[in-house]
C-alpha atoms as a PDB file:
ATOM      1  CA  UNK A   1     105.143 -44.223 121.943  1.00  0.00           C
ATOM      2  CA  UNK A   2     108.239 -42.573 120.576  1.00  0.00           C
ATOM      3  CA  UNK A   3     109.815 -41.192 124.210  1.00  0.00           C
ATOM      4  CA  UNK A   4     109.837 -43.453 127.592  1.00  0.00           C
ATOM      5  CA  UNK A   5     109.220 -40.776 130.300  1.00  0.00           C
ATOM      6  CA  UNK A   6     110.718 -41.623 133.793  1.00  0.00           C
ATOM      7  CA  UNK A   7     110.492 -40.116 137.192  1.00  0.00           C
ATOM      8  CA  UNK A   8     113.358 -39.010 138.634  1.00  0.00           C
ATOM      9  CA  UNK A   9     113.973 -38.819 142.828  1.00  0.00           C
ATOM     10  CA  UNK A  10     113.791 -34.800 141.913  1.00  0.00           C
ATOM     11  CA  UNK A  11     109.898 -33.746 141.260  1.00  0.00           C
ATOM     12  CA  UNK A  12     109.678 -32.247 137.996  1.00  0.00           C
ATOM     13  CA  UNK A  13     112.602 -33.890 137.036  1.00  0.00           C
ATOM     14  CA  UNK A  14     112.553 -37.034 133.947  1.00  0.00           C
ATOM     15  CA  UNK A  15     114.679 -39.099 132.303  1.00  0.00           C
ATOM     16  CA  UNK A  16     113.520 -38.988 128.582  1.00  0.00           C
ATOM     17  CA  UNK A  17     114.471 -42.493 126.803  1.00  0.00           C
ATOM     18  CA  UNK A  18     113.718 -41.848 123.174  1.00  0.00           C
ATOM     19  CA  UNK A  19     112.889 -44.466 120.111  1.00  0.00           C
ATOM     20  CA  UNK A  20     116.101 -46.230 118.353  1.00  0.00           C
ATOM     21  CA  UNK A  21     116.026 -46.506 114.669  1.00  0.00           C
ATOM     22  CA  UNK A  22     118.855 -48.764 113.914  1.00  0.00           C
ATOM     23  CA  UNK A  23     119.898 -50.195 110.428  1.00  0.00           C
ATOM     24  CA  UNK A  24     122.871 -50.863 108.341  1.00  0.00           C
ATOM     25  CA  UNK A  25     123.006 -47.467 107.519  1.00  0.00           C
ATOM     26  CA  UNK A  26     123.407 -46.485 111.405  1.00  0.00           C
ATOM     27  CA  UNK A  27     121.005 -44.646 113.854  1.00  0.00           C
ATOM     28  CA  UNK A  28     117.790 -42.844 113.535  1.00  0.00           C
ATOM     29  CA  UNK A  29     117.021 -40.588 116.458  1.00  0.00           C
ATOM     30  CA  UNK A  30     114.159 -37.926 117.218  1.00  0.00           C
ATOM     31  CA  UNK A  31     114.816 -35.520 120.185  1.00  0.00           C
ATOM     32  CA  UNK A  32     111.794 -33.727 120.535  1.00  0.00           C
ATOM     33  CA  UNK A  33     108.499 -33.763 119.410  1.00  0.00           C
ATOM     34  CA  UNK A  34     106.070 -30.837 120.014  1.00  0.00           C
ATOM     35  CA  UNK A  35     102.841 -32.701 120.523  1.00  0.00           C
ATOM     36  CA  UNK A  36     104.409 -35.672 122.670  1.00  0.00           C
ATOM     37  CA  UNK A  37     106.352 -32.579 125.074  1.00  0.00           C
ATOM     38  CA  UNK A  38     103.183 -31.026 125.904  1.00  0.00           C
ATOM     39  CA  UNK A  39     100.829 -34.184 126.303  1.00  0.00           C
ATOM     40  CA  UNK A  40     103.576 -35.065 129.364  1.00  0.00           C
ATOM     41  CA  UNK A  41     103.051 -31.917 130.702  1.00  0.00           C
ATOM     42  CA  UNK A  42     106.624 -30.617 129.446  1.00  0.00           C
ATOM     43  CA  UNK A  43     107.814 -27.470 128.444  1.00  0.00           C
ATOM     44  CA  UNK A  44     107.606 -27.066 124.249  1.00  0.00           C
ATOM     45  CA  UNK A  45     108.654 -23.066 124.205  1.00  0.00           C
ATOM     46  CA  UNK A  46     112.300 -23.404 123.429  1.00  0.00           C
ATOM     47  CA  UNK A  47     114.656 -20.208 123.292  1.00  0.00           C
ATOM     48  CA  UNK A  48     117.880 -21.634 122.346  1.00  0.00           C
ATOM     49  CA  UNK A  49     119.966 -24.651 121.921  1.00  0.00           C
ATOM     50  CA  UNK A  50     123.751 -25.033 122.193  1.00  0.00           C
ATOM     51  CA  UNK A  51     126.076 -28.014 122.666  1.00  0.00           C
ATOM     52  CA  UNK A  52     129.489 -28.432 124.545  1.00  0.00           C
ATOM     53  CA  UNK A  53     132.622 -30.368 123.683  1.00  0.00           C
ATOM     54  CA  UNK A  54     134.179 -32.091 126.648  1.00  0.00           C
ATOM     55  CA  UNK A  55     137.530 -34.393 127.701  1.00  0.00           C
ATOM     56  CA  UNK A  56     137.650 -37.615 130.111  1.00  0.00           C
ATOM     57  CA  UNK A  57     137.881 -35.892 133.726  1.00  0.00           C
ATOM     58  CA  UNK A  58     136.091 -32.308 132.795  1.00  0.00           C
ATOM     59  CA  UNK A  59     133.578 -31.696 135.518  1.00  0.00           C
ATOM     60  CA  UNK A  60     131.157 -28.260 134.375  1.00  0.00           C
ATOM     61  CA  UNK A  61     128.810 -27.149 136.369  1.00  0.00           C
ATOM     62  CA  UNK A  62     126.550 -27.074 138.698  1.00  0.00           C
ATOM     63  CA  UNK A  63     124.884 -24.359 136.699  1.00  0.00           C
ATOM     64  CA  UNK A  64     121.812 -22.442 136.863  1.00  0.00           C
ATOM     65  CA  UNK A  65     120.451 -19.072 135.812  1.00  0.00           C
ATOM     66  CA  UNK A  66     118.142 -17.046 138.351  1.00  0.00           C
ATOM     67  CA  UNK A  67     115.085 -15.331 137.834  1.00  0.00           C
ATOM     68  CA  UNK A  68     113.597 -13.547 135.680  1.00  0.00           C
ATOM     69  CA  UNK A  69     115.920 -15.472 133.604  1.00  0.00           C
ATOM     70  CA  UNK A  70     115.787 -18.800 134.574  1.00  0.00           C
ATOM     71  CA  UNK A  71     115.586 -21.811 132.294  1.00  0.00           C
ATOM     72  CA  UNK A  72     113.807 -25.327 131.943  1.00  0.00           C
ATOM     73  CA  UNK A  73     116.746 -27.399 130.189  1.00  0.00           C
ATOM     74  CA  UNK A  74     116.682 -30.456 128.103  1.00  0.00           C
ATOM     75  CA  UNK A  75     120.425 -31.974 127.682  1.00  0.00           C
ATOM     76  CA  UNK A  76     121.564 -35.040 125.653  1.00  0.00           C
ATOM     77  CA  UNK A  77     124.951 -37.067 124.739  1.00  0.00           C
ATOM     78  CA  UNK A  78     124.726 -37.458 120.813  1.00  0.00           C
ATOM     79  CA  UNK A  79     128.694 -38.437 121.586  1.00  0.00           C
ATOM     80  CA  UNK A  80     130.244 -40.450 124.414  1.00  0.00           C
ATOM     81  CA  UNK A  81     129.170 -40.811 128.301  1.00  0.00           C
ATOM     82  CA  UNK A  82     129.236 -38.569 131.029  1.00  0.00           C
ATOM     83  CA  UNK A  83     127.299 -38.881 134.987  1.00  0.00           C
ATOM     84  CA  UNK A  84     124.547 -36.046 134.822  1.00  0.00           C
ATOM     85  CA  UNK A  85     123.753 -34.543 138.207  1.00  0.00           C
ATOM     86  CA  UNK A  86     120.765 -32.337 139.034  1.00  0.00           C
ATOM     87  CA  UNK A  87     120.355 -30.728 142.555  1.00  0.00           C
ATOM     88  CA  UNK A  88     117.581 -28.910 143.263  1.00  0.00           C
ATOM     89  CA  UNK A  89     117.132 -25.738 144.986  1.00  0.00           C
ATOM     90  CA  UNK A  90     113.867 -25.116 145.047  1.00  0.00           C
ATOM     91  CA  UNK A  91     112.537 -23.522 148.421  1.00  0.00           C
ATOM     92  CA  UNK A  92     109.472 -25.468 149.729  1.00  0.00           C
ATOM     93  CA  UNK A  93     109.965 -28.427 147.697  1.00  0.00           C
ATOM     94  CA  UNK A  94     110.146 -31.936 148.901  1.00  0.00           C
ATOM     95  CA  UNK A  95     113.648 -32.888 147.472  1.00  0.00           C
ATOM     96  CA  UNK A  96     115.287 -29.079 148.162  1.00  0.00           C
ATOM     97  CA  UNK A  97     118.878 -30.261 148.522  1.00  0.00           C
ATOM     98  CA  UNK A  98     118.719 -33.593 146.856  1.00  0.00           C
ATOM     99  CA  UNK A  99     120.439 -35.028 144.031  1.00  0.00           C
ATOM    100  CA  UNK A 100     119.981 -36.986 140.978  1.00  0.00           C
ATOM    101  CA  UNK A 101     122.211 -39.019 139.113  1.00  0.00           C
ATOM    102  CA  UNK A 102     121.904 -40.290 135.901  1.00  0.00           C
ATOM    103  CA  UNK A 103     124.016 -42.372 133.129  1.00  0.00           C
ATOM    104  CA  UNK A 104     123.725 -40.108 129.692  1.00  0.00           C
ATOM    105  CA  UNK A 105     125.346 -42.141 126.541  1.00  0.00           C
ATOM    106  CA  UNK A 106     124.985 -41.799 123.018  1.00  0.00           C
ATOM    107  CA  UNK A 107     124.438 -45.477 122.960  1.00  0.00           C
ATOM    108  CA  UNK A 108     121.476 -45.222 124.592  1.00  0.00           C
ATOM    109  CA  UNK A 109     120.151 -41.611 123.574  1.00  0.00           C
ATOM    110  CA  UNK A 110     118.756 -40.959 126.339  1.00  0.00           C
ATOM    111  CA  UNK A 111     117.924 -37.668 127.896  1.00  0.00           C
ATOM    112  CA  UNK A 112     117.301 -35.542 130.735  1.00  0.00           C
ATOM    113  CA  UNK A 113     114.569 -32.942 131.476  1.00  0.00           C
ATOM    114  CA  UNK A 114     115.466 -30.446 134.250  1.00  0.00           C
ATOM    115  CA  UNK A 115     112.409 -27.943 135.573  1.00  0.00           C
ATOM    116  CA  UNK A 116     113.362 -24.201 136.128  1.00  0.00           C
ATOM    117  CA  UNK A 117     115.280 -24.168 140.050  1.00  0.00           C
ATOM    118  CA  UNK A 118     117.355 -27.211 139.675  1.00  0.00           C
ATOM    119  CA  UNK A 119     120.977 -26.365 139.376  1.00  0.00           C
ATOM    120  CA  UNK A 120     123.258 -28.802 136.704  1.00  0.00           C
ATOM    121  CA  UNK A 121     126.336 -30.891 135.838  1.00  0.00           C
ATOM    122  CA  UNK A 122     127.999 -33.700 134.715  1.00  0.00           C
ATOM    123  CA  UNK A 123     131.676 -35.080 134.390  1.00  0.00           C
ATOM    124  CA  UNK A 124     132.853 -37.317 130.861  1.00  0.00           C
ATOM    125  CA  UNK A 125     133.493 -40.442 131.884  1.00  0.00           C
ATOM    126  CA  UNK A 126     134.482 -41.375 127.644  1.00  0.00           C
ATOM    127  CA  UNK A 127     137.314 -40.116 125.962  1.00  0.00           C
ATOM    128  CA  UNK A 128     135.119 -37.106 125.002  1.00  0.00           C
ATOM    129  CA  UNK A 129     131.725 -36.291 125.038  1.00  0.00           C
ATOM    130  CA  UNK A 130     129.350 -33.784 123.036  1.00  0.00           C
ATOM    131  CA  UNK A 131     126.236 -32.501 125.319  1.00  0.00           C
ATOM    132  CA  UNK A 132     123.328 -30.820 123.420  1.00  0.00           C
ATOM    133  CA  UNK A 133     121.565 -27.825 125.489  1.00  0.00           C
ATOM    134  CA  UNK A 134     117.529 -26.900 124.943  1.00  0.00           C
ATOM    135  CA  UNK A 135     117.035 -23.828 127.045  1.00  0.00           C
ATOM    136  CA  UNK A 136     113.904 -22.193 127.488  1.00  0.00           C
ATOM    137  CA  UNK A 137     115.339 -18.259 127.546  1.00  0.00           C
ATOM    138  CA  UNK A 138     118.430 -17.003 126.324  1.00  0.00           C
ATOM    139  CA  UNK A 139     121.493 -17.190 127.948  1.00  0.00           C
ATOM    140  CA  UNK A 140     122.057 -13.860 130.170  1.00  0.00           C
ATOM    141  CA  UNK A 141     125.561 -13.437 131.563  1.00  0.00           C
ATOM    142  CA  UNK A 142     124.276 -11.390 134.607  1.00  0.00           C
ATOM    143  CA  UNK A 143     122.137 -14.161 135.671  1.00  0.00           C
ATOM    144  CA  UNK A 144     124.181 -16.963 135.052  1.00  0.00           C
ATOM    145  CA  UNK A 145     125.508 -18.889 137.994  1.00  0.00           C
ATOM    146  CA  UNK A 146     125.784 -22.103 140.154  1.00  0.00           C
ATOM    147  CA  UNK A 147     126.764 -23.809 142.991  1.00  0.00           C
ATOM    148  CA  UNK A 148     129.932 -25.405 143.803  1.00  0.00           C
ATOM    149  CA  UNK A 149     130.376 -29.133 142.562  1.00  0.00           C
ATOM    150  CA  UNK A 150     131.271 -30.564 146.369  1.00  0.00           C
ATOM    151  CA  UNK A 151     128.691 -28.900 148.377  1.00  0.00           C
ATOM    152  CA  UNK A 152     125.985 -31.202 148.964  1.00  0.00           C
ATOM    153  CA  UNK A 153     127.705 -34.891 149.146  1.00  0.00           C
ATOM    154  CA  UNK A 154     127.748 -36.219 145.289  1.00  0.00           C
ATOM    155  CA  UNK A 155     129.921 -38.938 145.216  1.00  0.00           C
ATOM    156  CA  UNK A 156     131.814 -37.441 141.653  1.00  0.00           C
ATOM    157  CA  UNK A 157     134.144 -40.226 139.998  1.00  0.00           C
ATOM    158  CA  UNK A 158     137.366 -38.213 140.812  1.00  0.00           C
ATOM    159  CA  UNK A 159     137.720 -35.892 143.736  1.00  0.00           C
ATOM    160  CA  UNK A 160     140.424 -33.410 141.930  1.00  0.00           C
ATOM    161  CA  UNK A 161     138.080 -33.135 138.281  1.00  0.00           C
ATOM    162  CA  UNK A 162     139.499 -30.796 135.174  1.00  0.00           C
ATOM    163  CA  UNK A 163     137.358 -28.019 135.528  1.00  0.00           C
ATOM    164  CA  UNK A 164     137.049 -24.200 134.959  1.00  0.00           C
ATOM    165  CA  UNK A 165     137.918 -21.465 137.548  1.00  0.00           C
ATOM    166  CA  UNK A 166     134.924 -20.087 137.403  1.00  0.00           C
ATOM    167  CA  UNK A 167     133.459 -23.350 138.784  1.00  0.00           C
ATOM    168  CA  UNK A 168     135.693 -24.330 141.500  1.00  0.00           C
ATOM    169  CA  UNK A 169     134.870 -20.581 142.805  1.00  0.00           C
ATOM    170  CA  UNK A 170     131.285 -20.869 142.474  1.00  0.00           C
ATOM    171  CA  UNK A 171     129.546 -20.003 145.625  1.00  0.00           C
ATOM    172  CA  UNK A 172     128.686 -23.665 147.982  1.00  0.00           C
ATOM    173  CA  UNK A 173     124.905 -24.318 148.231  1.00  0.00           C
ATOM    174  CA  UNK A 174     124.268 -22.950 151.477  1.00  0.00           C
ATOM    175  CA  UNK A 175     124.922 -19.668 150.250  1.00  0.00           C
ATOM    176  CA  UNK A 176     122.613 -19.950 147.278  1.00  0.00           C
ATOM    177  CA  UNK A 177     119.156 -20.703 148.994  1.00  0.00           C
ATOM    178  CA  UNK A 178     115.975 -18.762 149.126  1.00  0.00           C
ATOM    179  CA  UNK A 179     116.530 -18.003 144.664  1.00  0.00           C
ATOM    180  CA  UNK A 180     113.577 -20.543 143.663  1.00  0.00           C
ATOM    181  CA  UNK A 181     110.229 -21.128 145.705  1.00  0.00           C
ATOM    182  CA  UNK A 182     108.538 -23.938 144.368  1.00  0.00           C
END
């Protein structure tokens, strides 16, 4: 099998472990793979893709876009290491206000597979990190929003984190229930 799916402690949620090809010439990876996506159930139809550029201590997120615009996301480290956090916010579902941590490093390639009503982040824990983004709809400004990053009890590396205004004013999660049903 070229991709090690996991269960996260968020239903819906995976880790994705892809196949290493290592030689002396470096590192072979594959990302996705059409058939494999859709035998595990996942989502194949994607919109766009993007990637971010972040410092040691940036925290982004926790991001999410609402209906009818919402998004399954896959995201990846093809440089550095950051802690990835999913919460979801799903109303009826058995981990609604839970989190999920996970380690995402180039060295290990790994990546993470994040169902439609889970909100996102992470914080670079390397010198810098690069974050790939497969979204399932195109980004849409108007719907476009999150949570704040210290409303529901993740213990984040650094409690005062390099991040955007936007972010740090984000509404706390509390105020953003009842968007997603599951």
């Amino acid at each position: 099998m070229m991709l090690d799916i996991k269960e996260s402690k968020i239903i819906g949620c995976y880790e994705l472990i892809p196949r290493i090809f290592s030689d002396n010439r470096g590192r072979f990876v594959k990302t996705f793979h059409e058939e494999v996506f859709a035998q595990a159930g996942l989502e194949t139809n994607f919109a766009e893709e993007y990637y971010s550029v972040s410092h040691k201590g940036v925290l982004r997120g926790l991001h999410f876009q609402k209906p009818p615009r919402e998004h399954t996301k896959v995201v990846y480290c093809v440089h550095g290491e950051v802690m990835d956090v999913v919460v979801d916010l799903r109303v009826g579902s058995p981990t609604c206000g839970k989190y999920d941590i996970f380690d995402l490093n180039s060295d290990k390639a790994n990546m993470i597979y994040i169902p439609k009503g889970l909100a996102h982040g992470f914080y670079v824990k390397s010198n810098q990190a690069i974050l790939i983004y497969k979204v399932t709809t195109v980004y849409s400004p108007e719907n476009d929003t999150g949570i704040r990053w210290d409303s529901v009890g993740i213990p984040w590396p650094n409690d005062n984190p390099i991040m955007s205004e936007r972010d740090r004013m984000l509404p706390a999660f509390e105020e953003m229930q009842n968007i997603f049903t599951y």
